[in-house]
C-alpha atoms as a PDB file:
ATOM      1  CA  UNK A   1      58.297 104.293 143.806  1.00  0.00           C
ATOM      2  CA  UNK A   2      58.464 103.598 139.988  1.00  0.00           C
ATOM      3  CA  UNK A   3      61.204 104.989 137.769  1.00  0.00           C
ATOM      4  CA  UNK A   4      58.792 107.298 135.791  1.00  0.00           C
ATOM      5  CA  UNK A   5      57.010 108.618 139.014  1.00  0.00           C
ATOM      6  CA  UNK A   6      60.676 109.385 140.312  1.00  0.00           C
ATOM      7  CA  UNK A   7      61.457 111.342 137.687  1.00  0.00           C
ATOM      8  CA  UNK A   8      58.164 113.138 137.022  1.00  0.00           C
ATOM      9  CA  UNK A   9      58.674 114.475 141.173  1.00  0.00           C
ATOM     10  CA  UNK A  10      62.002 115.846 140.364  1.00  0.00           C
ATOM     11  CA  UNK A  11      60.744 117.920 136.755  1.00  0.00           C
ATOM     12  CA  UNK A  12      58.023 118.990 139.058  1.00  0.00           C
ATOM     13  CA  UNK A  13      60.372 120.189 141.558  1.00  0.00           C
ATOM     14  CA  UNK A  14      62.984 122.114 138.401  1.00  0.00           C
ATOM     15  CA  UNK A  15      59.981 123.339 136.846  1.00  0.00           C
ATOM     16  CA  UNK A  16      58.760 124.845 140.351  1.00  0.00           C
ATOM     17  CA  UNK A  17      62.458 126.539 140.745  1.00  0.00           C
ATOM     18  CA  UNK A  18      61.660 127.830 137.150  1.00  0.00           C
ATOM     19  CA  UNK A  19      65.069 125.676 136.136  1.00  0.00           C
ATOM     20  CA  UNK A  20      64.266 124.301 132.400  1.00  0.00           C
ATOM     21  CA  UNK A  21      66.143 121.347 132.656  1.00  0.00           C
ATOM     22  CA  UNK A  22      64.423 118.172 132.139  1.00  0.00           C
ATOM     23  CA  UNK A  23      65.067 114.750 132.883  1.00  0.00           C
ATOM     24  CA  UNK A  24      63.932 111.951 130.703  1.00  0.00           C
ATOM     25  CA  UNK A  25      64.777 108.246 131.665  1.00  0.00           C
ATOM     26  CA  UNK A  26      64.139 106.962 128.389  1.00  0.00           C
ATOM     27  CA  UNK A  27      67.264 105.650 126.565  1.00  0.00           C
ATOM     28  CA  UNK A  28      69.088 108.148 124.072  1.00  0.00           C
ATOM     29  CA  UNK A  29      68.007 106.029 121.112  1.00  0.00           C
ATOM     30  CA  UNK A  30      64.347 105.942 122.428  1.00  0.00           C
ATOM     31  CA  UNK A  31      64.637 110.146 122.495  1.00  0.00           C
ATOM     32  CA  UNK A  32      65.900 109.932 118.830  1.00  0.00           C
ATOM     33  CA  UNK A  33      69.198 111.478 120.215  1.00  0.00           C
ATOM     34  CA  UNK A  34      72.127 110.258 117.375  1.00  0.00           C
ATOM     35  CA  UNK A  35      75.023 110.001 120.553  1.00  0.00           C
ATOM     36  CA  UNK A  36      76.424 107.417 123.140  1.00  0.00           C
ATOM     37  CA  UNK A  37      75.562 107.536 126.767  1.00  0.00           C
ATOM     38  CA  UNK A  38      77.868 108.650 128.955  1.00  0.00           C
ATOM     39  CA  UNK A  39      78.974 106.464 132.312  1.00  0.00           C
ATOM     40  CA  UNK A  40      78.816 106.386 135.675  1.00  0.00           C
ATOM     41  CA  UNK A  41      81.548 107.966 136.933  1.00  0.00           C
ATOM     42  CA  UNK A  42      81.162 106.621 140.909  1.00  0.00           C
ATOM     43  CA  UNK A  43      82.130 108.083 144.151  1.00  0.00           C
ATOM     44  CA  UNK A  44      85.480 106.855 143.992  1.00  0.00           C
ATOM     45  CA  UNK A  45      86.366 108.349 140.789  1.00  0.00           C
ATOM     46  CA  UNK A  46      85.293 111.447 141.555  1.00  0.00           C
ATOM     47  CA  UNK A  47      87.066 111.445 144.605  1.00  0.00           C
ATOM     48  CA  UNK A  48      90.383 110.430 142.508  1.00  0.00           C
ATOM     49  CA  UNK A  49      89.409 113.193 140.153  1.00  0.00           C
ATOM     50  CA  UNK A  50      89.868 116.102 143.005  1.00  0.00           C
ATOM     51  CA  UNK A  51      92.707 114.697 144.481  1.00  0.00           C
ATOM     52  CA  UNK A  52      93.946 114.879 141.052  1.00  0.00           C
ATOM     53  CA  UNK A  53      94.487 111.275 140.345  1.00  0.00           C
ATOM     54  CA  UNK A  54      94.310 109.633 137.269  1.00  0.00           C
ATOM     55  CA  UNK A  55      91.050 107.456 136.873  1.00  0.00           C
ATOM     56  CA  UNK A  56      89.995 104.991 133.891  1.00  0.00           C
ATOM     57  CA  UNK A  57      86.590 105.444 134.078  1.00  0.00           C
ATOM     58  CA  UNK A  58      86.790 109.761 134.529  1.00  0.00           C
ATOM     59  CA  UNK A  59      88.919 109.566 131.766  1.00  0.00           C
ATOM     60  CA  UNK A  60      86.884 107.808 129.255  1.00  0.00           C
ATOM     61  CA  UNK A  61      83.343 109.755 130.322  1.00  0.00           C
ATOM     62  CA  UNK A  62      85.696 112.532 129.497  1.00  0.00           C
ATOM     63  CA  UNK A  63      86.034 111.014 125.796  1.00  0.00           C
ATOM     64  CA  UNK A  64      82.400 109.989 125.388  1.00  0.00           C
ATOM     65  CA  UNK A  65      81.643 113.850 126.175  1.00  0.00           C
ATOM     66  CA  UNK A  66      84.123 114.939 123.411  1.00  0.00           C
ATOM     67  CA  UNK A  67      83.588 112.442 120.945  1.00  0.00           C
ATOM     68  CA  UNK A  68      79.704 113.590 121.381  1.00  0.00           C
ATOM     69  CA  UNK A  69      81.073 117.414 120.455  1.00  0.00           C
ATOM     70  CA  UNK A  70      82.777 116.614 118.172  1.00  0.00           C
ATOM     71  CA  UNK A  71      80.480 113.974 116.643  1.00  0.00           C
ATOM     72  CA  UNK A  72      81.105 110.598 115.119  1.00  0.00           C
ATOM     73  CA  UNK A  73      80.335 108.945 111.814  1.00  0.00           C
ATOM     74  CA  UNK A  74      76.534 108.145 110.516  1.00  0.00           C
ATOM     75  CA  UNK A  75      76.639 104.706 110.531  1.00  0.00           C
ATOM     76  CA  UNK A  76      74.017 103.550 107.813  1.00  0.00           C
ATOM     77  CA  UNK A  77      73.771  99.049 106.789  1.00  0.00           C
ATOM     78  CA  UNK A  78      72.875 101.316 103.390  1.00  0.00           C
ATOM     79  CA  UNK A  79      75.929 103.387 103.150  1.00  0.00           C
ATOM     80  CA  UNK A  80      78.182 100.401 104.356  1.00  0.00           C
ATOM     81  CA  UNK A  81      76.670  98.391 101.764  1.00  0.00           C
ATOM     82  CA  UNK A  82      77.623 101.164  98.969  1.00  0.00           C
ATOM     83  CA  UNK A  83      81.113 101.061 100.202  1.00  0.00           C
ATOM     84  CA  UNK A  84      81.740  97.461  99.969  1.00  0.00           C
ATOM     85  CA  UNK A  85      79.918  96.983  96.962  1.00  0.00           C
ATOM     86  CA  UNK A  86      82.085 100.223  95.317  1.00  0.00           C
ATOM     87  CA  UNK A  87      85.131  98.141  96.694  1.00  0.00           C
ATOM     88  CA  UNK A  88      83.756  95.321  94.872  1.00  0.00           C
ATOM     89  CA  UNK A  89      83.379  97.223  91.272  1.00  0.00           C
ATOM     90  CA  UNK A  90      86.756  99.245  91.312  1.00  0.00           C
ATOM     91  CA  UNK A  91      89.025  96.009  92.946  1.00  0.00           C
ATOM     92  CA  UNK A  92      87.504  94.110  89.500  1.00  0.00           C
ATOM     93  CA  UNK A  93      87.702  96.958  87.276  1.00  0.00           C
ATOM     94  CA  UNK A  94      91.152  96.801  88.792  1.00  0.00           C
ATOM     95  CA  UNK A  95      91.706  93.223  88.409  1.00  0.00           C
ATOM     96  CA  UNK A  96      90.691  92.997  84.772  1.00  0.00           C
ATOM     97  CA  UNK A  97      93.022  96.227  83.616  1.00  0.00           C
ATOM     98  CA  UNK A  98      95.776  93.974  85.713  1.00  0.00           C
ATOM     99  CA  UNK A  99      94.897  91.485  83.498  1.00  0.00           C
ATOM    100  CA  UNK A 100      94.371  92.719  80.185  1.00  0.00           C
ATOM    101  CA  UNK A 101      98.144  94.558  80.943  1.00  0.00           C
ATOM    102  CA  UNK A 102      99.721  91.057  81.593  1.00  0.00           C
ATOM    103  CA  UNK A 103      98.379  89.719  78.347  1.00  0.00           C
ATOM    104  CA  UNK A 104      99.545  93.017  76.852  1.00  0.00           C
ATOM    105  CA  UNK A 105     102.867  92.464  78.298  1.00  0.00           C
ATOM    106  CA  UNK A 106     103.248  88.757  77.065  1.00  0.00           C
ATOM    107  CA  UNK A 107     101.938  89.562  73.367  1.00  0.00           C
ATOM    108  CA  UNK A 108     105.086  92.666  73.250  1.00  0.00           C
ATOM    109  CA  UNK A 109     107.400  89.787  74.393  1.00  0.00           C
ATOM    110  CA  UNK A 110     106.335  87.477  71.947  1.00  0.00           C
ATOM    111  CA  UNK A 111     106.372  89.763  69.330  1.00  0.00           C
ATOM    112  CA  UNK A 112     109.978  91.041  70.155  1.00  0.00           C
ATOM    113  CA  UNK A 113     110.997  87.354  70.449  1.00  0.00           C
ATOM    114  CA  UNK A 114     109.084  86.592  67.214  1.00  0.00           C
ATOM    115  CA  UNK A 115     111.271  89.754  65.676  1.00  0.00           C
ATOM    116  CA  UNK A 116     114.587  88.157  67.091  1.00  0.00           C
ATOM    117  CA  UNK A 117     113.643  84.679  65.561  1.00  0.00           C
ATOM    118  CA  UNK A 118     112.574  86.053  62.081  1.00  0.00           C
ATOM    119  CA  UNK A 119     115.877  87.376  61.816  1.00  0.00           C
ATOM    120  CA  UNK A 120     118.429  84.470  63.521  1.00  0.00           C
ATOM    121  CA  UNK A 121     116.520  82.283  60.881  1.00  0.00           C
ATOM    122  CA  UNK A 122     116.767  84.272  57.906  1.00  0.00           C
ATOM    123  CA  UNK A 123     120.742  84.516  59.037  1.00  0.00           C
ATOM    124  CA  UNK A 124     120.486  80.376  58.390  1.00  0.00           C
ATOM    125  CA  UNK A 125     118.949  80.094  55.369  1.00  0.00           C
ATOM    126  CA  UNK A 126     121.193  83.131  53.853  1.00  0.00           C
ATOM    127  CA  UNK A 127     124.044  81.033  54.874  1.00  0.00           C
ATOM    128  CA  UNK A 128     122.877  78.003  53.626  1.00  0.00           C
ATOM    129  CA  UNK A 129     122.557  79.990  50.134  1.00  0.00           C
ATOM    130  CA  UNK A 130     125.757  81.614  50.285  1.00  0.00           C
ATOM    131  CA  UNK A 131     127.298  77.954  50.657  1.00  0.00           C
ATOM    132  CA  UNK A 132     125.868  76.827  47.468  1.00  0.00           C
ATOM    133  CA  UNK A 133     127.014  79.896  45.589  1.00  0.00           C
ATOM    134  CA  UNK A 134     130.413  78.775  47.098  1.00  0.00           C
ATOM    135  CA  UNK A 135     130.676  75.049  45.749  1.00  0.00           C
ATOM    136  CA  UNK A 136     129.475  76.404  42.522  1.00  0.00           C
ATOM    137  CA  UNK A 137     132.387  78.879  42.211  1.00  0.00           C
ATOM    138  CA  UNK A 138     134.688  76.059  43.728  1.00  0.00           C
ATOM    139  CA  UNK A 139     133.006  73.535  40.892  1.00  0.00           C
ATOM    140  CA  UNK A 140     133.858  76.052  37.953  1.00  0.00           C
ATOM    141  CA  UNK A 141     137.873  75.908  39.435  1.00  0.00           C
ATOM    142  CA  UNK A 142     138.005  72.743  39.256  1.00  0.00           C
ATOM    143  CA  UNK A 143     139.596  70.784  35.906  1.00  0.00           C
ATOM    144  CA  UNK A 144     138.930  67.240  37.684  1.00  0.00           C
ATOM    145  CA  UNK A 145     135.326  65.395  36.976  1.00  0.00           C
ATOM    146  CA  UNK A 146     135.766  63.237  40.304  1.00  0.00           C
ATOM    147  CA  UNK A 147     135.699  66.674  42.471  1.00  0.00           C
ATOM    148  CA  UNK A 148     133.400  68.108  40.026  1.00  0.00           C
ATOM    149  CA  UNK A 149     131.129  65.160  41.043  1.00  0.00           C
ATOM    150  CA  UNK A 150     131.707  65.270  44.801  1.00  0.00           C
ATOM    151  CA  UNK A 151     130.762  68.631  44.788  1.00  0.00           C
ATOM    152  CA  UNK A 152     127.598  68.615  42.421  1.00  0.00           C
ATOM    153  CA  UNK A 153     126.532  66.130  45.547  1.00  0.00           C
ATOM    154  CA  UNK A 154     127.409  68.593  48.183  1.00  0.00           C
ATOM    155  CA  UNK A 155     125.587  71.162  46.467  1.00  0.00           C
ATOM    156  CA  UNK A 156     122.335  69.021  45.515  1.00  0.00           C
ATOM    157  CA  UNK A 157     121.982  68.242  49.479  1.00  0.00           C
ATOM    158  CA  UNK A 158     122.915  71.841  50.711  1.00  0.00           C
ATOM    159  CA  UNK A 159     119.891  73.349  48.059  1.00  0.00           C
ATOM    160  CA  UNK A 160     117.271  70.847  49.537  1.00  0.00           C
ATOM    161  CA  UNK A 161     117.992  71.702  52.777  1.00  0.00           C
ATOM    162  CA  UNK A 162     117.704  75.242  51.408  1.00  0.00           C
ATOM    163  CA  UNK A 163     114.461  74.397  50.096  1.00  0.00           C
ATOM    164  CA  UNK A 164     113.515  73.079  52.902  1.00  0.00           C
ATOM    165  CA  UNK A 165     114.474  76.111  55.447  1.00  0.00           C
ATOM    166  CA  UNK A 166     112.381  78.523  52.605  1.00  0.00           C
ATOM    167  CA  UNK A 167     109.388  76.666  52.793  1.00  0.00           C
ATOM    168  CA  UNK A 168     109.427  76.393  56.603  1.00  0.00           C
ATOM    169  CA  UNK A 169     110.322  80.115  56.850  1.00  0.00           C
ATOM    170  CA  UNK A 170     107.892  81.109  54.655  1.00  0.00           C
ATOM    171  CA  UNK A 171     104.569  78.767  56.341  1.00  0.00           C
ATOM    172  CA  UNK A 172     105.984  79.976  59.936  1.00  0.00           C
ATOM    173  CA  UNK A 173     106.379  83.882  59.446  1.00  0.00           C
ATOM    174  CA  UNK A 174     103.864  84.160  55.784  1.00  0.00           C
ATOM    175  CA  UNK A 175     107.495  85.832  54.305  1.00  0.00           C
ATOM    176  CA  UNK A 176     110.228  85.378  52.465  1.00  0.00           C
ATOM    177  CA  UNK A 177     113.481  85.467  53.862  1.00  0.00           C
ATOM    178  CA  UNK A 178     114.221  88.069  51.920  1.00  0.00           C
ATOM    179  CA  UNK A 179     111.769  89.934  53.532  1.00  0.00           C
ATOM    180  CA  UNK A 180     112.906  89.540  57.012  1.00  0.00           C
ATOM    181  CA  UNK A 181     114.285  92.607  57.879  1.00  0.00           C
ATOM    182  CA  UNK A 182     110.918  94.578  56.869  1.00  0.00           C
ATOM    183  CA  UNK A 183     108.719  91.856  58.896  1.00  0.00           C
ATOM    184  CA  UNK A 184     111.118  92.301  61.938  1.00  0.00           C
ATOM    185  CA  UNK A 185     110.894  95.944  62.091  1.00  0.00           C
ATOM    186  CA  UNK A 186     106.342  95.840  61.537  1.00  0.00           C
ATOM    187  CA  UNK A 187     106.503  93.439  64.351  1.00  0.00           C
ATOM    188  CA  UNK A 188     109.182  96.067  66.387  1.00  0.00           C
ATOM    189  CA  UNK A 189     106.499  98.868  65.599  1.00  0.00           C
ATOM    190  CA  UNK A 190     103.753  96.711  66.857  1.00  0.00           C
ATOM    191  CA  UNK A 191     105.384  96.021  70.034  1.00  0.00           C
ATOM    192  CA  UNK A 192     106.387  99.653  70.376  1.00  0.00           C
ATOM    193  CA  UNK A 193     102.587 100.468  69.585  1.00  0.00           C
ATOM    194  CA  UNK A 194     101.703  97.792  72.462  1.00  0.00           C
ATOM    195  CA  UNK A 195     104.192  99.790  75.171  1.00  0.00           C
ATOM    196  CA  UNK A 196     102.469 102.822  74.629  1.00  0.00           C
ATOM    197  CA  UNK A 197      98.885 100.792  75.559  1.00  0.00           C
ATOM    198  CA  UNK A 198     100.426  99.378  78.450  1.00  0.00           C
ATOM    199  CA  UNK A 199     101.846 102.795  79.819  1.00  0.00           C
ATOM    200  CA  UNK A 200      98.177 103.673  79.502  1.00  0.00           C
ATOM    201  CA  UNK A 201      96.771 100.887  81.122  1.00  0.00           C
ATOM    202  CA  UNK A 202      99.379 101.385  84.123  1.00  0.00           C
ATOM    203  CA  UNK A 203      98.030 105.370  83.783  1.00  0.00           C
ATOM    204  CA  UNK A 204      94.623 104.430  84.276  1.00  0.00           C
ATOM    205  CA  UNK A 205      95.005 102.434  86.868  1.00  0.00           C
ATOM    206  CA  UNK A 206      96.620 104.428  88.965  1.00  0.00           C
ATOM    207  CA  UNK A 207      93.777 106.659  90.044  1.00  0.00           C
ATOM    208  CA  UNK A 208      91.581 103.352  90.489  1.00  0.00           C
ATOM    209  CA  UNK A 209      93.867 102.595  92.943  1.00  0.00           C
ATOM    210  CA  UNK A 210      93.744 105.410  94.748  1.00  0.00           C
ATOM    211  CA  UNK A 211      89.880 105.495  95.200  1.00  0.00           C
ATOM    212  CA  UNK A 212      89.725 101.601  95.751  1.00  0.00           C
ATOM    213  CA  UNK A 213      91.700 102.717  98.703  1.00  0.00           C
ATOM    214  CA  UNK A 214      89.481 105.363  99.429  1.00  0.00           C
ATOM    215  CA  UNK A 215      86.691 103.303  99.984  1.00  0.00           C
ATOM    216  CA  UNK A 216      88.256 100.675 101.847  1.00  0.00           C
ATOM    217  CA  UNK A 217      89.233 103.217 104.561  1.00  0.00           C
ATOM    218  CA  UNK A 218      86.247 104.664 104.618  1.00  0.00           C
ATOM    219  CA  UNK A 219      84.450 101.204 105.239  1.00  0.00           C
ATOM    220  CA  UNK A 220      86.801 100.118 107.888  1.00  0.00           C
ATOM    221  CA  UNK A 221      86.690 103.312 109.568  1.00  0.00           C
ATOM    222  CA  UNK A 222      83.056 102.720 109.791  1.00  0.00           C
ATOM    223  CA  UNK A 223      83.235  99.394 110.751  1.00  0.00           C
ATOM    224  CA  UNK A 224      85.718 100.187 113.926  1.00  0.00           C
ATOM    225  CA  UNK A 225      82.737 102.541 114.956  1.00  0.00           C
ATOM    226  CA  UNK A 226      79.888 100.532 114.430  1.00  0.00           C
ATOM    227  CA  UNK A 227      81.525  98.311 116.999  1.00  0.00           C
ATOM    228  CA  UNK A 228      81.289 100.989 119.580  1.00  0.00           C
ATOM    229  CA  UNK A 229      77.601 102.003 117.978  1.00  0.00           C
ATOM    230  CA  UNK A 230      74.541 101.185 120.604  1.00  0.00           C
ATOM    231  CA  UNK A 231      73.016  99.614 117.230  1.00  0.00           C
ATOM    232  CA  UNK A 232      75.918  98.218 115.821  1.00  0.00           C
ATOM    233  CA  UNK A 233      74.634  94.156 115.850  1.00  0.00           C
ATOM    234  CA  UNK A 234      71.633  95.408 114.192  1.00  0.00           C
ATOM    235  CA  UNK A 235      73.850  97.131 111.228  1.00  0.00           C
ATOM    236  CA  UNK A 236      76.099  94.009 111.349  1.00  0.00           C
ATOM    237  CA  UNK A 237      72.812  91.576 110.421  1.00  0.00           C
ATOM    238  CA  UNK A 238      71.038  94.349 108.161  1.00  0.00           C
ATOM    239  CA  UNK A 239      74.619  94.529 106.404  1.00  0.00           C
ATOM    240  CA  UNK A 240      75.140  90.736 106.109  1.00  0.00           C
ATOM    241  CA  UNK A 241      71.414  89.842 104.519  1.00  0.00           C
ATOM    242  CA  UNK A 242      72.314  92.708 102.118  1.00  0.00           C
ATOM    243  CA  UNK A 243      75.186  90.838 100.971  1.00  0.00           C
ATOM    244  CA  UNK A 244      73.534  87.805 100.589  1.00  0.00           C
ATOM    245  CA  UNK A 245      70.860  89.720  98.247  1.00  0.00           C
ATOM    246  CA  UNK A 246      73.749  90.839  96.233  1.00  0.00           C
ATOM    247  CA  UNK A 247      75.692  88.601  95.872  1.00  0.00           C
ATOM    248  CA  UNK A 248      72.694  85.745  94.905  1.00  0.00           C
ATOM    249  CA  UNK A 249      72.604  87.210  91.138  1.00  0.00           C
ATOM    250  CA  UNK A 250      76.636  86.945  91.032  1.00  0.00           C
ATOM    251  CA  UNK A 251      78.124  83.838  88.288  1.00  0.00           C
ATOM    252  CA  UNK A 252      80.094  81.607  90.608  1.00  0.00           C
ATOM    253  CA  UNK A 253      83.666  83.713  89.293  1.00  0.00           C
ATOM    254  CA  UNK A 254      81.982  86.780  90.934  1.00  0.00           C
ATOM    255  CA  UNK A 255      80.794  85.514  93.813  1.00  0.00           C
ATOM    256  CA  UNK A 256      84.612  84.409  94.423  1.00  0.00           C
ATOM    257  CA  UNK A 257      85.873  87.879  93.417  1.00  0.00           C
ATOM    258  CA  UNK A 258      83.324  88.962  96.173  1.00  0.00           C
ATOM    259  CA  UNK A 259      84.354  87.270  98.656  1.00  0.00           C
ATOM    260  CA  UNK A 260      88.237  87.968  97.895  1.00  0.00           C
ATOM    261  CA  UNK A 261      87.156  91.722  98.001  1.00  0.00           C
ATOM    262  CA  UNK A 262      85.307  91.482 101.090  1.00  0.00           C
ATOM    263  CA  UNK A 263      88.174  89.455 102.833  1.00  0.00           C
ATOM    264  CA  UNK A 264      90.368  92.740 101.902  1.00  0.00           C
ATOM    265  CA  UNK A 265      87.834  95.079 103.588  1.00  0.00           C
ATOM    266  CA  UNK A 266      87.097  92.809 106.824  1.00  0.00           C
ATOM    267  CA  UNK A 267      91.055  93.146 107.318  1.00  0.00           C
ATOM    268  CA  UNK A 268      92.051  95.969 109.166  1.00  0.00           C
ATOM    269  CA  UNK A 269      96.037  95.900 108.871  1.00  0.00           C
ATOM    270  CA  UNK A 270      98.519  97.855 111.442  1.00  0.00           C
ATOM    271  CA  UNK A 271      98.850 100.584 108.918  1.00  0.00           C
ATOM    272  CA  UNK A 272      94.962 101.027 107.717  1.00  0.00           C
ATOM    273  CA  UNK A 273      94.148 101.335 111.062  1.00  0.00           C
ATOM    274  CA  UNK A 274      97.549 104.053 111.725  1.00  0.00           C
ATOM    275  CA  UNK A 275      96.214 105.475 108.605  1.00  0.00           C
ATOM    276  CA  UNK A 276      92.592 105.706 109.837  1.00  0.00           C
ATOM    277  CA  UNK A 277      93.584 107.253 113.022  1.00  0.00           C
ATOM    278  CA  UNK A 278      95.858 110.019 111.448  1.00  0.00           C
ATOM    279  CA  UNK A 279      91.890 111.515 110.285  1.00  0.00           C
ATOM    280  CA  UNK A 280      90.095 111.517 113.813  1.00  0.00           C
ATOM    281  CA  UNK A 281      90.156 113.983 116.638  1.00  0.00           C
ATOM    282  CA  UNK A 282      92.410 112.728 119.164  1.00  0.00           C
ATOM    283  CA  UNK A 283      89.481 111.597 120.853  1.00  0.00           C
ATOM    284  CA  UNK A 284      88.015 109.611 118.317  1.00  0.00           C
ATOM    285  CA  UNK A 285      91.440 108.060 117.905  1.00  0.00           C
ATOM    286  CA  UNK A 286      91.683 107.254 122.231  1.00  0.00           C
ATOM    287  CA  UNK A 287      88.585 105.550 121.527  1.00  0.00           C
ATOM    288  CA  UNK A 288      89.461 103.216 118.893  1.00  0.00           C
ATOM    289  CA  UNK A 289      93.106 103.023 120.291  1.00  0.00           C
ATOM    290  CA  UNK A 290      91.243 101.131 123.742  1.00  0.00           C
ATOM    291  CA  UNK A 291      88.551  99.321 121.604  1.00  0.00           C
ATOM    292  CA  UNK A 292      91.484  97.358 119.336  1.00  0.00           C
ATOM    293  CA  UNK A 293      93.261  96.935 122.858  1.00  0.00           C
ATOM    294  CA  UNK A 294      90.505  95.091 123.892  1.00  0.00           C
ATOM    295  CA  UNK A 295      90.194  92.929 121.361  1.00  0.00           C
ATOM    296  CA  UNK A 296      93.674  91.850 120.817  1.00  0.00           C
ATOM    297  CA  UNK A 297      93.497  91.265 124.956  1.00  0.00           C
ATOM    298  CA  UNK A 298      90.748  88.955 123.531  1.00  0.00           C
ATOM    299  CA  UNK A 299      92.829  87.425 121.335  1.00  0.00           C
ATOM    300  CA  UNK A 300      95.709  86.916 123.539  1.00  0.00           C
ATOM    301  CA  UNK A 301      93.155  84.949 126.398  1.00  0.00           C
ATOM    302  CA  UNK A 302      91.925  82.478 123.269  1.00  0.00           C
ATOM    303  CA  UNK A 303      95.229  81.984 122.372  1.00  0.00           C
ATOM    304  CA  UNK A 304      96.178  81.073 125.518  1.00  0.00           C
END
């Protein structure tokens, strides 16, 4: 007797008992029922089940049930795409207020290091022109023309190299040495200025952070599902040729800050996954507890 003649005798037989009940030996996906079959629990089990024994198989028909009540994620190859591809935008939104910070960052040091300098060199060249004012006072002492000479020579070589500090100062910094102090304290204001952009940057970033991490949770949460999901190859390929498609219009920087982003996602560390479990029913969190069990098992026989 066929399957579908089988089963057509026994709705006969409910339906003559006036019991509603149907039975339909179509798959759940073929009925357009959104849940995963339960198993066969066996004669044994059910036997271990009365006597009160523990049993593998009762127990996780037990989970299917409740995981069915309680009802697991929609998993969509649309909304999965959304996910990464929001991943994508914020971790380079991200990466470029990272960026623009650093430069921030190194433009305040250089202009607190350009403020320093300005200074330490005026210093020189005011020493170098107190040191002429010196010999000249030191010339107008002295009654002898030999030491009058010796130091008209001293004071000719000190004012060129004088001369020669000025006009470096002044092509290096566009100021006078005289002007120091003032040009020291714009640049301090500047870098000040520059702090207060960075604290903003840092600010901003924060909450980009935040939902970054949002959506990388909420993709890897769907992705431990989809491999428990009756139709989860099908999202897998349907996923994959939509990131092909999207990432074909990328310049060959983006495609590598793809890639980078998508590495992030695809990685489900100890604590993502701790993380991830802290939000399910204790049954959805038995289920993915025994599905990463497997796999590292997995792991462990390729290793060997």
């Amino acid at each position: 007797m066929s399957i579908s003649r089988a089963v057509c005798e026994c709705n006969e037989r409910l339906q003559a008992k006036g019991i509603n009940e149907r039975i339909d030996h179509r798959t759940l996906e073929a009925q357009g029922i959104d849940r995963e079959p339960t198993i066969h629990i066996g004669v044994t089990a059910k036997a271990m089940q009365k006597a009160g024994r523990d049993s593998d198989r009762v127990r996780e028909n037990n989970i299917i049930v409740a995981q069915n009540k309680v009802g697991t994620p929609k998993i969509t190859t649309e909304y999965m795409h959304e996910l990464k591809q929001g991943h994508f935008i914020l971790d380079k939104e991200i990466n470029a207020i990272k960026q623009k910070n650093a430069e921030t960052r190194r433009e305040i040091q250089s202009l607190r290091f350009k403020s320093e300098r300005i200074i330490e060199r005026s210093k020189n060249v005011d020493v170098l022109k107190k040191r002429i004012l010196e010999l000249k006072a030191q010339r107008q002492k002295t009654g002898l023309l030999q030491n009058k000479s010796f130091i008209d020579s001293q004071i000719q070589q000190i004012e060129n190299a004088h001369n020669q500090a000025v006009f470096t100062f002044k092509g290096e910094y566009n100021v006078k040495p005289e002007d120091a102090t003032t040009e020291a304290k714009r640049l301090d204001y500047k870098a000040k200025d520059l702090e207060g952009a960075s604290e903003r940057l840092q600010d901003g970033l924060a909450p980009l952070v935040v939902e970054k991490d949002t959506f990388m949770l909420e993709y890897q949460r769907h992705k431990l599902f989809l491999e428990l999901a009756h139709d989860g190859q099908k999202i897998k390929d349907d996923l994959a040729s939509l990131d092909k498609k999207a990432i074909q219009s990328l310049s060959p920087k983006e495609k590598l800050a793809y890639t980078q982003s998508e590495r992030l996602l695809e990685m489900i560390t100890e604590r993502s996954f701790q993380r991830i479990l802290d939000e399910l029913a204790p049954e959805q969190a038995y289920k993915l507890i025994k599905l990463r069990e497997r796999e590292r098992a997995r792991e462990h026989e390729r290793v060997r």
